[in-house]
C-alpha atoms as a PDB file:
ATOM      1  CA  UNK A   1      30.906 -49.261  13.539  1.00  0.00           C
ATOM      2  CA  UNK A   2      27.369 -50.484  13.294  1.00  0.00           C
ATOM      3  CA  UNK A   3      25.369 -53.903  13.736  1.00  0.00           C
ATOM      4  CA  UNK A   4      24.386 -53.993  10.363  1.00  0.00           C
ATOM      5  CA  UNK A   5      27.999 -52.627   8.993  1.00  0.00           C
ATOM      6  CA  UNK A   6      29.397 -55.705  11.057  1.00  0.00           C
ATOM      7  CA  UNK A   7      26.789 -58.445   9.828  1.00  0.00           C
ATOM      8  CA  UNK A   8      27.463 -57.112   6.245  1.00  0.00           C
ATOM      9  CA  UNK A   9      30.992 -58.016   6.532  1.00  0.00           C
ATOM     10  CA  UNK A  10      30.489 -61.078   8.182  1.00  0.00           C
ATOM     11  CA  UNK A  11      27.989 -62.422   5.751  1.00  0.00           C
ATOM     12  CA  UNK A  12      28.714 -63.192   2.114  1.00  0.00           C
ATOM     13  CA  UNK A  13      26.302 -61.042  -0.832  1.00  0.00           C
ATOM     14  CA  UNK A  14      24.276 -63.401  -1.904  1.00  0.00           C
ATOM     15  CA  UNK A  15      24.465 -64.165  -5.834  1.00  0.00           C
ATOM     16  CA  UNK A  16      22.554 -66.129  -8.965  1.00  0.00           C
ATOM     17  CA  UNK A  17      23.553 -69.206  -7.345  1.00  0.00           C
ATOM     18  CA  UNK A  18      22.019 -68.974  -4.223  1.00  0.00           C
ATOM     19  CA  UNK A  19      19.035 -70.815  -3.399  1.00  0.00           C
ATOM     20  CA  UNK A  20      16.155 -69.238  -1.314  1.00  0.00           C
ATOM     21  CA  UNK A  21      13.553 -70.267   0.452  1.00  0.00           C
ATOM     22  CA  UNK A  22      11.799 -66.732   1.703  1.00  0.00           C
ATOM     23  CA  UNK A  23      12.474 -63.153   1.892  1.00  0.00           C
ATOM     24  CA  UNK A  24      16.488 -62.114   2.073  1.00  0.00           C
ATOM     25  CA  UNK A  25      14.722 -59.233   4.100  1.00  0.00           C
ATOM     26  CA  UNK A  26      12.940 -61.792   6.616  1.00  0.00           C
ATOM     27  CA  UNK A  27      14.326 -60.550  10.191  1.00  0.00           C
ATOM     28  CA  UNK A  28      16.468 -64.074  10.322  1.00  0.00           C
ATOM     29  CA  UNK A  29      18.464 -65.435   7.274  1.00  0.00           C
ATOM     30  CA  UNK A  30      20.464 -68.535   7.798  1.00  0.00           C
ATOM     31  CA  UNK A  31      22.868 -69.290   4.954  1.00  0.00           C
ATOM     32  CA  UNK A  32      24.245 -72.841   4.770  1.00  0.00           C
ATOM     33  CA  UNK A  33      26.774 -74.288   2.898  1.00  0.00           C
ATOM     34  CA  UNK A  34      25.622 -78.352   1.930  1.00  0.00           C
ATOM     35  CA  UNK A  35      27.256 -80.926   0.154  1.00  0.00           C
ATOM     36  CA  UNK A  36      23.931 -82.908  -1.481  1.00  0.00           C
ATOM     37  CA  UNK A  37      25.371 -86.337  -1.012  1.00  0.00           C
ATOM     38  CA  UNK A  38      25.795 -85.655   2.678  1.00  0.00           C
ATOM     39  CA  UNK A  39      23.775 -87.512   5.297  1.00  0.00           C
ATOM     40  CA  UNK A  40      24.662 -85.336   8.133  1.00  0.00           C
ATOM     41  CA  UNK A  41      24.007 -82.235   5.602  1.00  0.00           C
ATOM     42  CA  UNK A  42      20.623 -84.128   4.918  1.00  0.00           C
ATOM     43  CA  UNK A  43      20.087 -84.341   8.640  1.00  0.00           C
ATOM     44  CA  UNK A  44      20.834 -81.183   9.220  1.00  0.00           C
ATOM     45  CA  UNK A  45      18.024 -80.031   6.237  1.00  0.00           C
ATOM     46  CA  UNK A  46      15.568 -81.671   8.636  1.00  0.00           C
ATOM     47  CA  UNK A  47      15.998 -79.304  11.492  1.00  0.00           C
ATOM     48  CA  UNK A  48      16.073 -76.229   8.966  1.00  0.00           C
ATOM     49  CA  UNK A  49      12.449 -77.426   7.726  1.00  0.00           C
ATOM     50  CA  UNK A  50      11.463 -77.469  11.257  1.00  0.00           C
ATOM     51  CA  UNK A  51      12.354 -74.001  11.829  1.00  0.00           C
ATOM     52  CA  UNK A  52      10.788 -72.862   8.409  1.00  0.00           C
ATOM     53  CA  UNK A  53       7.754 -74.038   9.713  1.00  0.00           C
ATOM     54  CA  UNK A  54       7.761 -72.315  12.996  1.00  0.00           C
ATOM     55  CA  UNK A  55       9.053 -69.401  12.147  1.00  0.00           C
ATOM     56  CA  UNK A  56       7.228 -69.187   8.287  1.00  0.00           C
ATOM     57  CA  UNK A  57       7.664 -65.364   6.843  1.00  0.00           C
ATOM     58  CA  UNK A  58      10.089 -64.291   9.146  1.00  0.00           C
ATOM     59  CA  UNK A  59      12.786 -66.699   8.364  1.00  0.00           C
ATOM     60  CA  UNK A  60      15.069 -67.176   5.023  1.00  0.00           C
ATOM     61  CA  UNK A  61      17.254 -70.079   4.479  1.00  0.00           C
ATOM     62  CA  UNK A  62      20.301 -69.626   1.781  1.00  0.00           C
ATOM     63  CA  UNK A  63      21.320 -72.902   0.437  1.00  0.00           C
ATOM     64  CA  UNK A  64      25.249 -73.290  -1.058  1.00  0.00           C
ATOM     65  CA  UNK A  65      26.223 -76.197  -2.858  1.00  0.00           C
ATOM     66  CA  UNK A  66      29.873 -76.845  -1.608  1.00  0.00           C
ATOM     67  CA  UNK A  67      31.036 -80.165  -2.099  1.00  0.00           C
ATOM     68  CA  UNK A  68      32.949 -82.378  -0.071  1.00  0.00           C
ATOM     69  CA  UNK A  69      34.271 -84.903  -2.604  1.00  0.00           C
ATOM     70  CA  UNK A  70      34.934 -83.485  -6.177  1.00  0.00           C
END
C-alpha cells in the first residue's frame, strides 16, 4: 500500500460544507473540526493564522463546524 493510498483513507473527502482557506492541493492541509462558541477552539484558530502566515501558498486549512453543545 502507498503513502497517498494510506492518507486517503485516513483523511475524510472533503464536501460543500467545508470551509477553505487555500489550495486542497497545497503540500500541507490541516482539517479541523471547531465548535464556534469554543474559546479553546478560538485559541486554537490563533495558532492556525500563525501558520497561514508562515507558510502562505503551501498550506490549506479545512474548517468543520462540529458542535459541542446542541
Amino acid at each position: 500500500m502507498s503513502f497517498h493510498s494510506e492518507i486517503s483513507q485516513v483523511i475524510p473527502p472533503l464536501n460543500e460544507h467545508d470551509h477553505l482557506q487555500g489550495s486542497p492541493q497545497s503540500s500541507l492541509v490541516l482539517m479541523e473540526y471547531e465548535d464556534y462558541q469554543c474559546p479553546q477552539c478560538q485559541r486554537a484558530n490563533e495558532l492556525v493564522k500563525a501558520i497561514q502566515q508562515q507558510l502562505a501558498d503551501q498550506f490549506c486549512f479545512v474548517f468543520r463546524h462540529f458542535p459541542l453543545r446542541a
